[in-house]
PDB file of N, CA and C in Angstrom:
ATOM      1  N   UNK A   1     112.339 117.550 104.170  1.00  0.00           N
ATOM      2  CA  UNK A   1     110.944 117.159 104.019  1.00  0.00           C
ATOM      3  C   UNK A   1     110.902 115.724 103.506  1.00  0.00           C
ATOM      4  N   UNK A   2     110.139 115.032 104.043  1.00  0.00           N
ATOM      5  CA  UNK A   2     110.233 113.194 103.830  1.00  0.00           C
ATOM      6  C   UNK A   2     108.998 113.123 103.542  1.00  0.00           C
ATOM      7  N   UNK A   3     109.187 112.724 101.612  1.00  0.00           N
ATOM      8  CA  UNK A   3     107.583 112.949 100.900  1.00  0.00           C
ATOM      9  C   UNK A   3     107.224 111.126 101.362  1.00  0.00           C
ATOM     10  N   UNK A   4     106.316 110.897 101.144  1.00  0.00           N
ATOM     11  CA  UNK A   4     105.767 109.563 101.025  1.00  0.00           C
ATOM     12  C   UNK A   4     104.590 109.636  99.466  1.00  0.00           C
ATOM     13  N   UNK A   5     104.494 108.316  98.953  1.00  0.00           N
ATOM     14  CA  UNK A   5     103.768 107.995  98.104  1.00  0.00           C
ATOM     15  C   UNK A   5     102.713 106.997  99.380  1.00  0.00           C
ATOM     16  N   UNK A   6     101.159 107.369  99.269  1.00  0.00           N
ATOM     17  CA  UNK A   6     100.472 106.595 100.149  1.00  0.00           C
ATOM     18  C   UNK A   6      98.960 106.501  99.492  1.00  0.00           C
ATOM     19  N   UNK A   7      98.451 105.564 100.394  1.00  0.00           N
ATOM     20  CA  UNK A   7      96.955 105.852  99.897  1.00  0.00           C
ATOM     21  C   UNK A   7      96.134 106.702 100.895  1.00  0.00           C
ATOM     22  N   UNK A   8      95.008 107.640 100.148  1.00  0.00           N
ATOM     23  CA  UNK A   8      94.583 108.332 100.919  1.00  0.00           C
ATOM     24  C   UNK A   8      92.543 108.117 100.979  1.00  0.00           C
ATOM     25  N   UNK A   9      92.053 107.947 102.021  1.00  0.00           N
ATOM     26  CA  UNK A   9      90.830 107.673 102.048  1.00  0.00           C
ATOM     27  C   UNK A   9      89.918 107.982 101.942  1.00  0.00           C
ATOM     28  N   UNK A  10      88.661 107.623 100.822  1.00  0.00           N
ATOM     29  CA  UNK A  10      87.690 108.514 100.337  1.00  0.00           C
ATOM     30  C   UNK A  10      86.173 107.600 100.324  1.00  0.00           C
ATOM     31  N   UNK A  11      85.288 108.351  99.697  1.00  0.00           N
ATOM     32  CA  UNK A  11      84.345 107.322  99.353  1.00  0.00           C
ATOM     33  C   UNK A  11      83.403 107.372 100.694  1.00  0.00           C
ATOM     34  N   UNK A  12      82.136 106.423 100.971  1.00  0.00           N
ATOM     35  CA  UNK A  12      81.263 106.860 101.887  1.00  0.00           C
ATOM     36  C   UNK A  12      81.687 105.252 103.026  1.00  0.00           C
ATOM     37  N   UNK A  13      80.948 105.598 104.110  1.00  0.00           N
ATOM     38  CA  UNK A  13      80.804 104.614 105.057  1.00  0.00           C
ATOM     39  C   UNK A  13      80.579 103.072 104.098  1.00  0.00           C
ATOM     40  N   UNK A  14      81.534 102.208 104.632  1.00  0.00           N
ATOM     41  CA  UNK A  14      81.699 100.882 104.686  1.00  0.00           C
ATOM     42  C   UNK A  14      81.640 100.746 102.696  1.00  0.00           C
ATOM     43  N   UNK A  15      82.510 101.996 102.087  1.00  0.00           N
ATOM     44  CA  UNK A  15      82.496 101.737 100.462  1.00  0.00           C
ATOM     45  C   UNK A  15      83.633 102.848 100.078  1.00  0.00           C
ATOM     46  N   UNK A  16      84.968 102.138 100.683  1.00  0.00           N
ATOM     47  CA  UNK A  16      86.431 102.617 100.643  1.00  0.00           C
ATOM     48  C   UNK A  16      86.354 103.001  99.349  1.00  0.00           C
ATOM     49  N   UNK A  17      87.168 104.079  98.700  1.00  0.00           N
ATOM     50  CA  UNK A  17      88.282 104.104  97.626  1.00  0.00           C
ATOM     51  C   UNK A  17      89.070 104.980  97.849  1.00  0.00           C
ATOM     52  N   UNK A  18      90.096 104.414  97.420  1.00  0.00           N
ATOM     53  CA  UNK A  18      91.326 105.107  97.723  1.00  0.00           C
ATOM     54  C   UNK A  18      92.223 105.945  96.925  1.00  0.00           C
ATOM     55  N   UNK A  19      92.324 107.132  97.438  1.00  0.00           N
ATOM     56  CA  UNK A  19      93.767 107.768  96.014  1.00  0.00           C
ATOM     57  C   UNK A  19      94.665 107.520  96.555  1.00  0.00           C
ATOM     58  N   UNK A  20      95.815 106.871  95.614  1.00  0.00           N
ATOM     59  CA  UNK A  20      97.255 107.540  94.963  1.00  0.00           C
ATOM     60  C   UNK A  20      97.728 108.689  95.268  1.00  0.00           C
ATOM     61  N   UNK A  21      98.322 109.029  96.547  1.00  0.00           N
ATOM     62  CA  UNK A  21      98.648 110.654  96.313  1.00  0.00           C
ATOM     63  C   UNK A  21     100.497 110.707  96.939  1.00  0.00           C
ATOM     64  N   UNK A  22     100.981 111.805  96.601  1.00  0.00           N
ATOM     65  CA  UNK A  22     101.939 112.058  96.889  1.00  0.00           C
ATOM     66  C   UNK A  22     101.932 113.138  97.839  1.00  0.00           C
ATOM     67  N   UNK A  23     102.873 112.581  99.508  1.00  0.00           N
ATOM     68  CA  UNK A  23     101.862 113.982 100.360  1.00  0.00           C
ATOM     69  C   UNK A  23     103.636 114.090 101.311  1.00  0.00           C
ATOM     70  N   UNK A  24     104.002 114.941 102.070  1.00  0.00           N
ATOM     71  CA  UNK A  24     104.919 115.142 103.187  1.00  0.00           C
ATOM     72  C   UNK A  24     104.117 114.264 104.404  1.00  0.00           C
ATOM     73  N   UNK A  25     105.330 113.472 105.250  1.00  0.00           N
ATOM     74  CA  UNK A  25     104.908 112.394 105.902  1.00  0.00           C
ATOM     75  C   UNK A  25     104.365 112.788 107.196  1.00  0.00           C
ATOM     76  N   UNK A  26     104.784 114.407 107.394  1.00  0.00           N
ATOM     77  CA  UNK A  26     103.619 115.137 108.498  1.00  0.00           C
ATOM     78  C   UNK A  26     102.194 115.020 108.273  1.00  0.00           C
ATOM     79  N   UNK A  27     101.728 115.434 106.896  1.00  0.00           N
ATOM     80  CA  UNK A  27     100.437 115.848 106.988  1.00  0.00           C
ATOM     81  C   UNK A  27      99.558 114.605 107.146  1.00  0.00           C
ATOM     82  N   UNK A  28      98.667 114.949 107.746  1.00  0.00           N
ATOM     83  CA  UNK A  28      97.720 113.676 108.056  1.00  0.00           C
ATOM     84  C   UNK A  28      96.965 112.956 106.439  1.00  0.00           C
ATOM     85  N   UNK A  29      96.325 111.557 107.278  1.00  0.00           N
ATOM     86  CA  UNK A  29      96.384 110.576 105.865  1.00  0.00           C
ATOM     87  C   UNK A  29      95.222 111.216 104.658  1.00  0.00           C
ATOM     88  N   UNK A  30      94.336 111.584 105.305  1.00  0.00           N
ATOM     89  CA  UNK A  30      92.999 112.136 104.291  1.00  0.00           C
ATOM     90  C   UNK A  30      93.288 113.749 103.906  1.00  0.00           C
ATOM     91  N   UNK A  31      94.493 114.233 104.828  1.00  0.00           N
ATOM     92  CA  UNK A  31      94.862 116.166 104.844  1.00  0.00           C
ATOM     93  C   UNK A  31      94.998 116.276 103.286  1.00  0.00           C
ATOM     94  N   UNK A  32      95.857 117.639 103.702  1.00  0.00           N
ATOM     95  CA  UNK A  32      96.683 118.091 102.657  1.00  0.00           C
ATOM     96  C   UNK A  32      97.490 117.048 100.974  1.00  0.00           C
ATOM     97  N   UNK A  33      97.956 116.869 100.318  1.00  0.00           N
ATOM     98  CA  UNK A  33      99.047 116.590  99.633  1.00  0.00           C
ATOM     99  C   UNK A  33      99.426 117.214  98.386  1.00  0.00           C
ATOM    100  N   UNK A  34     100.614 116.888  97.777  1.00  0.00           N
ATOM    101  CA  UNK A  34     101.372 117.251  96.737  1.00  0.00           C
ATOM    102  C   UNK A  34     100.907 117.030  95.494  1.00  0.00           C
ATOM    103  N   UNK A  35     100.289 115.790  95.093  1.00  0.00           N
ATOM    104  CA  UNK A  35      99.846 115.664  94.109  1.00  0.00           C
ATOM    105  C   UNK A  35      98.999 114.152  94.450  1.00  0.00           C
ATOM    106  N   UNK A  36      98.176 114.286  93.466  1.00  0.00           N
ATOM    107  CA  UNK A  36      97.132 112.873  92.941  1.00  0.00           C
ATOM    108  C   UNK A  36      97.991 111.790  91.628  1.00  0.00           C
ATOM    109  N   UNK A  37      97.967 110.762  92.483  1.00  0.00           N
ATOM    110  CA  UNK A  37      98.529 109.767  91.055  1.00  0.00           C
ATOM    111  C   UNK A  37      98.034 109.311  90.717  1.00  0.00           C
ATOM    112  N   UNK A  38      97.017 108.488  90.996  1.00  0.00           N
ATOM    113  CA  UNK A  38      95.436 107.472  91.180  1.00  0.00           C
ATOM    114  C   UNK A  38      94.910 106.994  91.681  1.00  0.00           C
ATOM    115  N   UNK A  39      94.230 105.936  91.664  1.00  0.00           N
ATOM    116  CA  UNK A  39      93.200 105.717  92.632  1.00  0.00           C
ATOM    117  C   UNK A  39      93.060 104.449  92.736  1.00  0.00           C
ATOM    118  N   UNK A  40      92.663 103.617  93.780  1.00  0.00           N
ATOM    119  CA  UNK A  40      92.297 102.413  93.611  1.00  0.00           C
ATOM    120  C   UNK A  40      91.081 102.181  94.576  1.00  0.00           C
ATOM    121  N   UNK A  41      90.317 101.044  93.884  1.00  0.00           N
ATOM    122  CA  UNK A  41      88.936 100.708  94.190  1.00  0.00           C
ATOM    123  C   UNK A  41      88.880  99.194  95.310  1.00  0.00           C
ATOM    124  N   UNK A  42      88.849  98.708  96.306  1.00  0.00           N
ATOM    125  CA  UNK A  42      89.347  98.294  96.586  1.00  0.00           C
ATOM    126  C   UNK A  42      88.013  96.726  96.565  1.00  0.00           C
ATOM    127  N   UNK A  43      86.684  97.468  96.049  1.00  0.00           N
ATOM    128  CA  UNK A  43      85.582  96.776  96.084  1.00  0.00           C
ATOM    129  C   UNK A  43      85.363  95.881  94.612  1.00  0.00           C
ATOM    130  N   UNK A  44      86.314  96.000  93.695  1.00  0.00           N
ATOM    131  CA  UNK A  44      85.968  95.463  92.450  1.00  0.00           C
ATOM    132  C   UNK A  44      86.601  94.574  92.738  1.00  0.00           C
ATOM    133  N   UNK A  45      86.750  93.205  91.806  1.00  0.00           N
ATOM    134  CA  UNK A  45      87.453  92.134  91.241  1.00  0.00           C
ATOM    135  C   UNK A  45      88.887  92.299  91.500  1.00  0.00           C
ATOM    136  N   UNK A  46      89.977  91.711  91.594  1.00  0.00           N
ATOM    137  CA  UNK A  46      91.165  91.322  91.371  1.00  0.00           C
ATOM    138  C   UNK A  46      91.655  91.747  90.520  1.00  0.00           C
ATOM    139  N   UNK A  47      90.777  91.210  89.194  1.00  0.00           N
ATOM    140  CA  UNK A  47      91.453  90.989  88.262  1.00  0.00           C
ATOM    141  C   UNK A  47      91.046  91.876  87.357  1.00  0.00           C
ATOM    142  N   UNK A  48      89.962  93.208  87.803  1.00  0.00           N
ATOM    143  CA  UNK A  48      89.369  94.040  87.111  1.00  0.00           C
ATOM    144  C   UNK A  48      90.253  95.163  86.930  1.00  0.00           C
ATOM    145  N   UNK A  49      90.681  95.279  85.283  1.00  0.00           N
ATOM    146  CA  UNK A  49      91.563  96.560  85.311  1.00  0.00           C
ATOM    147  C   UNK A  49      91.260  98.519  86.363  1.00  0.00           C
ATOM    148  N   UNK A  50      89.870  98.526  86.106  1.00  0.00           N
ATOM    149  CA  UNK A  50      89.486  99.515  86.647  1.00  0.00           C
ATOM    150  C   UNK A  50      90.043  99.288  88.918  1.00  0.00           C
ATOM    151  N   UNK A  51      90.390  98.549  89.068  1.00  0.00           N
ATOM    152  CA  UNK A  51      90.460  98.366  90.462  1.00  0.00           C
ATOM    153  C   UNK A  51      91.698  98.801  90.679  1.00  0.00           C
ATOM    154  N   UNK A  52      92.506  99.299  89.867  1.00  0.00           N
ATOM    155  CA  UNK A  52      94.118 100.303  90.012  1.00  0.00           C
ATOM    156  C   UNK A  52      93.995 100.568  88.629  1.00  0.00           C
ATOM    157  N   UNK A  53      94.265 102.266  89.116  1.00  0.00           N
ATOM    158  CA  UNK A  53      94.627 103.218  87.697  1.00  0.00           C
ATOM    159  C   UNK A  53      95.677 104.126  88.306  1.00  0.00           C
ATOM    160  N   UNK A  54      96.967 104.136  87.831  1.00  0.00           N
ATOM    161  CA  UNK A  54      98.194 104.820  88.170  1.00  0.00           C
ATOM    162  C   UNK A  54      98.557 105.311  87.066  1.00  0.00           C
ATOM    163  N   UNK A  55      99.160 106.790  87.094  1.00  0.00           N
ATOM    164  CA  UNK A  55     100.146 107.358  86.495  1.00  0.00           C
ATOM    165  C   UNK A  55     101.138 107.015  86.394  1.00  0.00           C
ATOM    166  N   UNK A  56     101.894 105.885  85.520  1.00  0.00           N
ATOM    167  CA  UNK A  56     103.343 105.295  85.848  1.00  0.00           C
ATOM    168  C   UNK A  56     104.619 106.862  85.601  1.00  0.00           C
ATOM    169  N   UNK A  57     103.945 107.176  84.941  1.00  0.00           N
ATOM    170  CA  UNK A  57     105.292 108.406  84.660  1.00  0.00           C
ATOM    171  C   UNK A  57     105.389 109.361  85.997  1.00  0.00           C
ATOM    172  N   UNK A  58     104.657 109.757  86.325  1.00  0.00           N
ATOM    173  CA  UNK A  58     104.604 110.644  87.344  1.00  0.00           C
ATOM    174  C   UNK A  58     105.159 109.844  88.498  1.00  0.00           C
ATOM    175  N   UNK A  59     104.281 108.742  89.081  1.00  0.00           N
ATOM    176  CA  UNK A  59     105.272 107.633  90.243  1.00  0.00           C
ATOM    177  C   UNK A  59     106.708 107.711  89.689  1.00  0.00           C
ATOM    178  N   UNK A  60     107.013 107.040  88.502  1.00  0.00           N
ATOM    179  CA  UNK A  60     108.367 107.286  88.212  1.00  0.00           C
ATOM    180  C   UNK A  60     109.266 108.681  88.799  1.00  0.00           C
ATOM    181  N   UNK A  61     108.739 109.482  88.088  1.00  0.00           N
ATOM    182  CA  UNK A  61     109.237 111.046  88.444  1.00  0.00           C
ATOM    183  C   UNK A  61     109.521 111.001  90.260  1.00  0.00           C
ATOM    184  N   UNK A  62     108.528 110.685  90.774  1.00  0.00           N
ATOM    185  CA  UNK A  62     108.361 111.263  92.294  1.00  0.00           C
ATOM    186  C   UNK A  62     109.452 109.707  92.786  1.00  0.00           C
ATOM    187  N   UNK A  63     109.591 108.933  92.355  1.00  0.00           N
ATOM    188  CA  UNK A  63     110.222 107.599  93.118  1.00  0.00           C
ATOM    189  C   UNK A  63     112.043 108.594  92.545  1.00  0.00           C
ATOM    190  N   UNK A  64     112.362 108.920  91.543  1.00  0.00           N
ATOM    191  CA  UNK A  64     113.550 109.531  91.364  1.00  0.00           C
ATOM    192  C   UNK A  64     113.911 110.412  92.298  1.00  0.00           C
ATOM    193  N   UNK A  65     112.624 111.274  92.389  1.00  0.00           N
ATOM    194  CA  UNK A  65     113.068 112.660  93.257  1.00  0.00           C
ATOM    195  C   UNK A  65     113.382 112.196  94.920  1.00  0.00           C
ATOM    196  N   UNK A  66     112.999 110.578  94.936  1.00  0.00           N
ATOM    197  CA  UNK A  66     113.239 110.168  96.349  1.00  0.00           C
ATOM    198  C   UNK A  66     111.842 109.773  97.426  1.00  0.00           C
ATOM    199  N   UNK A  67     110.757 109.953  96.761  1.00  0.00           N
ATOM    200  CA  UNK A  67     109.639 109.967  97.606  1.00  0.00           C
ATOM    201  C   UNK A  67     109.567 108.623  98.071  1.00  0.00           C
ATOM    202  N   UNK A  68     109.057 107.672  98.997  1.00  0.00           N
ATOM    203  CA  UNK A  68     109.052 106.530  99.579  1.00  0.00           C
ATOM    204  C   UNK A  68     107.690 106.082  99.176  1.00  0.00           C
ATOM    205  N   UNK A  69     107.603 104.821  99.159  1.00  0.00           N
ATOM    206  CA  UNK A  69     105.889 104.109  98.750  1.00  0.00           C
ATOM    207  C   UNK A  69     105.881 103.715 100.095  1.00  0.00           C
ATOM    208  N   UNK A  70     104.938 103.806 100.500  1.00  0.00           N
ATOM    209  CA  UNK A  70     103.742 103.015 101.653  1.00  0.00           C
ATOM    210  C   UNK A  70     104.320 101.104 101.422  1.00  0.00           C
ATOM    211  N   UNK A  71     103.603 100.562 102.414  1.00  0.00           N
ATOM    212  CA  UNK A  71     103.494  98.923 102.065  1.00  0.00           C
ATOM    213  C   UNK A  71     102.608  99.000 100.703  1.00  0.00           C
ATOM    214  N   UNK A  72     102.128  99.479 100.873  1.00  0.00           N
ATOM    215  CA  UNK A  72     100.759  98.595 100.346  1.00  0.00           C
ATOM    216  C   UNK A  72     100.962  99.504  98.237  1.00  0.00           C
ATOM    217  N   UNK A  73     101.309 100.595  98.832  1.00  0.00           N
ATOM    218  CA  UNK A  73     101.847 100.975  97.741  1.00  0.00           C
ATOM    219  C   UNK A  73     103.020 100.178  96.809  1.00  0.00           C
ATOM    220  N   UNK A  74     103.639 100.006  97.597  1.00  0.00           N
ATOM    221  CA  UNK A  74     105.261  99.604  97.470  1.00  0.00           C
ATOM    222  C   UNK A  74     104.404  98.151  96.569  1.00  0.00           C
ATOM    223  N   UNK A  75     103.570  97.644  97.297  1.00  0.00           N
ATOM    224  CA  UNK A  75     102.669  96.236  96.322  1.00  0.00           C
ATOM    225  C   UNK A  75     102.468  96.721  94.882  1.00  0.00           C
ATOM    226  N   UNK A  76     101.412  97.453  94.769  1.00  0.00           N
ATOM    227  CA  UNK A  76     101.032  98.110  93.771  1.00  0.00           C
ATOM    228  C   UNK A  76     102.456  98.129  92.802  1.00  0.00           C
ATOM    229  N   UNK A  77     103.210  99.246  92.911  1.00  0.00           N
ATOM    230  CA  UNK A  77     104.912  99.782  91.982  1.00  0.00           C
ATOM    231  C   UNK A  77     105.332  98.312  91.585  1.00  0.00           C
ATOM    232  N   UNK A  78     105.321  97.457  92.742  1.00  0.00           N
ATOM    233  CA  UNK A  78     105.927  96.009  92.327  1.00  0.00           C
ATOM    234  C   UNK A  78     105.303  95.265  91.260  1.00  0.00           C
ATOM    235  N   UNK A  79     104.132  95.584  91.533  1.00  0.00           N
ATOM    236  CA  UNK A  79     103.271  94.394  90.140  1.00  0.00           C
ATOM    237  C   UNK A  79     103.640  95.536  88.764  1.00  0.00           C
ATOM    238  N   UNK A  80     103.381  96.746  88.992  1.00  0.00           N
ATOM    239  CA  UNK A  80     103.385  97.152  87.655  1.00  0.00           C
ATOM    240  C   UNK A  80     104.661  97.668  86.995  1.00  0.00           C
ATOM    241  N   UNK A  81     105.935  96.634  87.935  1.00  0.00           N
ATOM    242  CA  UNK A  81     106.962  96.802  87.355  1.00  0.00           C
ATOM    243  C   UNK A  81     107.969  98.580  87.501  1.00  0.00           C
ATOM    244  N   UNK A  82     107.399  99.057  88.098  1.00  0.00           N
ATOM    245  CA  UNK A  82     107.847 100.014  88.909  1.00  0.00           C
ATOM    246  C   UNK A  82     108.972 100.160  89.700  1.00  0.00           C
ATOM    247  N   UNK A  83     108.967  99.792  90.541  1.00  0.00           N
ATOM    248  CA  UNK A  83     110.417  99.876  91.704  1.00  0.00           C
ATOM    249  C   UNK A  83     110.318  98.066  92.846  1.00  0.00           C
ATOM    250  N   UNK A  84     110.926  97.927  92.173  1.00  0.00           N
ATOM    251  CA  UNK A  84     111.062  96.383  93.126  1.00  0.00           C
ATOM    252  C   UNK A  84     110.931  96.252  94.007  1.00  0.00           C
ATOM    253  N   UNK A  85     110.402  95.930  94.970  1.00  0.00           N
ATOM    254  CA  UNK A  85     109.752  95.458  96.322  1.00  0.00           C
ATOM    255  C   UNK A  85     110.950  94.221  97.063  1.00  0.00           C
ATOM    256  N   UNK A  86     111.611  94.689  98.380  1.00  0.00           N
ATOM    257  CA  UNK A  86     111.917  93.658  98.836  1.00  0.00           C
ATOM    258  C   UNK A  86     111.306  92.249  99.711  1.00  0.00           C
ATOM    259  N   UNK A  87     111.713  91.747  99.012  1.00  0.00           N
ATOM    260  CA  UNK A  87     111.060  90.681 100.205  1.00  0.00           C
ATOM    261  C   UNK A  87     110.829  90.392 101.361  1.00  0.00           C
ATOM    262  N   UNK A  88     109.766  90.024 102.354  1.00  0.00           N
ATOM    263  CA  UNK A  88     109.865  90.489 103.876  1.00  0.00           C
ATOM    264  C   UNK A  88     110.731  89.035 104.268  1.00  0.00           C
ATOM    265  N   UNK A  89     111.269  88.870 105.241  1.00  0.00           N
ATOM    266  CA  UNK A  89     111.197  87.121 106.087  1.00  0.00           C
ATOM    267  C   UNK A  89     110.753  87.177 106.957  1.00  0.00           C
ATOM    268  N   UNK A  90     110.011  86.523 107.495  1.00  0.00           N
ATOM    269  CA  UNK A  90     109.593  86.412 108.848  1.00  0.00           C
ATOM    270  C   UNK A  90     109.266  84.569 108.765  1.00  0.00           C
ATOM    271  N   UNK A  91     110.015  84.061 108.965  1.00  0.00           N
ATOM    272  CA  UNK A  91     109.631  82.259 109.085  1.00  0.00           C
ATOM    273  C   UNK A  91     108.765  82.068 110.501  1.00  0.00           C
ATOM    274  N   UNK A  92     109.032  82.625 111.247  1.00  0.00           N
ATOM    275  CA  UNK A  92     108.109  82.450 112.575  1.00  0.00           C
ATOM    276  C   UNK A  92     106.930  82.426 112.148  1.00  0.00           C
ATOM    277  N   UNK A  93     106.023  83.363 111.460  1.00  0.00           N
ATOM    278  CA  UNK A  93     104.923  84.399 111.155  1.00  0.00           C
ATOM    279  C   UNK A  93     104.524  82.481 110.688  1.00  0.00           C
ATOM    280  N   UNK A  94     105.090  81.852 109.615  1.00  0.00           N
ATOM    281  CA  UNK A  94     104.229  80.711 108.631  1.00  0.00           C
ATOM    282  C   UNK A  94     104.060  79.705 109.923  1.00  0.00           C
ATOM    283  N   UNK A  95     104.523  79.592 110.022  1.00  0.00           N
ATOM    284  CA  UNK A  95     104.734  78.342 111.119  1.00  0.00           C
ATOM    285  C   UNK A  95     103.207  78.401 112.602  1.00  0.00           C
ATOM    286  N   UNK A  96     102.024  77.642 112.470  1.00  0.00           N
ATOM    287  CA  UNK A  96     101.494  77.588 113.572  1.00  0.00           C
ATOM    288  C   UNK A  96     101.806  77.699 114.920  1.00  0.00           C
ATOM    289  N   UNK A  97     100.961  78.638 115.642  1.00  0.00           N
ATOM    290  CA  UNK A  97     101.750  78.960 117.190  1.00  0.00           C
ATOM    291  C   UNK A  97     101.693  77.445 117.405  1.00  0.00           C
ATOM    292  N   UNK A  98     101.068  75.952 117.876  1.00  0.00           N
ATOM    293  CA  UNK A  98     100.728  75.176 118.632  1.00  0.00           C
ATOM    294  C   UNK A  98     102.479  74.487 118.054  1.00  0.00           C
ATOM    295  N   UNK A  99     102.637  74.350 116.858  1.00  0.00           N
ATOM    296  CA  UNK A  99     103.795  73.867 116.274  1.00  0.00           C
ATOM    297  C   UNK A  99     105.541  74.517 116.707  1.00  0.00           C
ATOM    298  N   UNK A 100     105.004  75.957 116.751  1.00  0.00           N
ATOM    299  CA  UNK A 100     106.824  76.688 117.295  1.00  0.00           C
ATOM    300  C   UNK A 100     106.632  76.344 119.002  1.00  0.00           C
ATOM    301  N   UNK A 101     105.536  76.536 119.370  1.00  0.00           N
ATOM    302  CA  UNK A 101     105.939  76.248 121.044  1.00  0.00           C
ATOM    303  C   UNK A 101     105.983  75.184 121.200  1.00  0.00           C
ATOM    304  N   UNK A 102     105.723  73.890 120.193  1.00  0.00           N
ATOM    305  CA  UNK A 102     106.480  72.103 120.708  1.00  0.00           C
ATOM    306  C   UNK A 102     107.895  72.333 120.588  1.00  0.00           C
ATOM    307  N   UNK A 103     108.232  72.921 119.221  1.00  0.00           N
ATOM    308  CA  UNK A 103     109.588  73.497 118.236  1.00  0.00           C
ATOM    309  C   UNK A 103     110.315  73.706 119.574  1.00  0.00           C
ATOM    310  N   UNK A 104     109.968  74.923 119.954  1.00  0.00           N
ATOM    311  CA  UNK A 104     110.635  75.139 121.366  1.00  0.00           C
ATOM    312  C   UNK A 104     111.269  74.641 122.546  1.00  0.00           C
ATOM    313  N   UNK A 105     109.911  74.018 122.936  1.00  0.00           N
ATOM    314  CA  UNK A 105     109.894  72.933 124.539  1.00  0.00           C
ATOM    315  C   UNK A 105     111.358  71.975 123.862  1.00  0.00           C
ATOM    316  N   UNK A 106     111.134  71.199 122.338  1.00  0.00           N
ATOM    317  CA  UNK A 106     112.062  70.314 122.069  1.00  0.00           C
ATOM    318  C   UNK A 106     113.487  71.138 121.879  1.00  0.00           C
ATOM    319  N   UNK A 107     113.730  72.261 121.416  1.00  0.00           N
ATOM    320  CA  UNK A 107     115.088  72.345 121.580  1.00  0.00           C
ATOM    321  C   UNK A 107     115.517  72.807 123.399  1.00  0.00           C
ATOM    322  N   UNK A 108     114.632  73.534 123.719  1.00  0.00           N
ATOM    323  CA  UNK A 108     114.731  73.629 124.888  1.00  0.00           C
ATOM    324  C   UNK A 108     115.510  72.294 125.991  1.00  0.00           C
ATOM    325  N   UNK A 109     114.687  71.560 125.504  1.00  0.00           N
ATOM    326  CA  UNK A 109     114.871  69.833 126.006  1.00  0.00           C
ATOM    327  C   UNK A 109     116.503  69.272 125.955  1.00  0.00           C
ATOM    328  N   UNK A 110     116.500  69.702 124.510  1.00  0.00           N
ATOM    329  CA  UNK A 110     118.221  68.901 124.088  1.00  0.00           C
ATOM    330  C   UNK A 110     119.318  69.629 124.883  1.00  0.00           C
TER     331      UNK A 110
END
C-alpha cells in the first residue's frame, strides 16, 4: 500500500481550502483517507500564521512509517523544517524561449 501525504479539497466554489491528509495513493483526491493533519487556507496572506496549521508530530510519525509528501506538500515539510526538499534543475525552464532557440540556431551553426 503506497500512502501519500497530500492536499485534499474543500470549501465552496472559487473559495479553496485545503486539508492535510494522509490517504493510500488509490483513493481519489477529495475520497476516502487515513488521517487529517491540517489544513491550509490558500486565500489569506503569506505571511499569515493561520494560512498553514500542521501537526508536526504526526507528519513526523507518518514521514517515518514511509508515507510520501505531494509537491506542494513536500513545500510546506520544507519550510517547517520537516523533511528536506530536493532541489528541482531544470536550466531550460529560466531561460526565455526567444533566447534558447538563438542559443540553439548558434551552436547549431559552429
Amino acid at each position: 500500500m503506497s500512502v501519500v501525504i497530500r492536499l485534499a479539497r474543500a470549501g465552496t466554489k472559487k473559495r479553496p481550502v485545503y486539508h492535510v491528509v494522509v490517504a493510500d495513493s488509490r483513493f481519489p483526491r477529495d475520497g476516502r483517507f487515513i488521517e487529517r493533519l491540517g489544513h491550509f487556507n490558500p486565500l489569506l496572506p503569506k505571511d499569515s500564521e493561520a494560512r498553514l496549521k500542521l501537526d508536526i508530530d504526526k507528519v513526523k510519525a507518518w514521514v517515518e512509517k514511509g508515507a510520501q509528501p505531494s509537491d506542494r506538500v513536500a513545500r510546506f515539510l520544507d519550510a517547517a523544517g520537516v523533511k528536506k526538499r530536493e532541489a528541482r534543475n531544470n536550466p531550460e525552464k529560466a531561460v526565455p524561449r526567444k533566447e534558447r532557440k538563438a542559443a540553439a540556431e548558434a551552436a547549431a551553426k559552429k
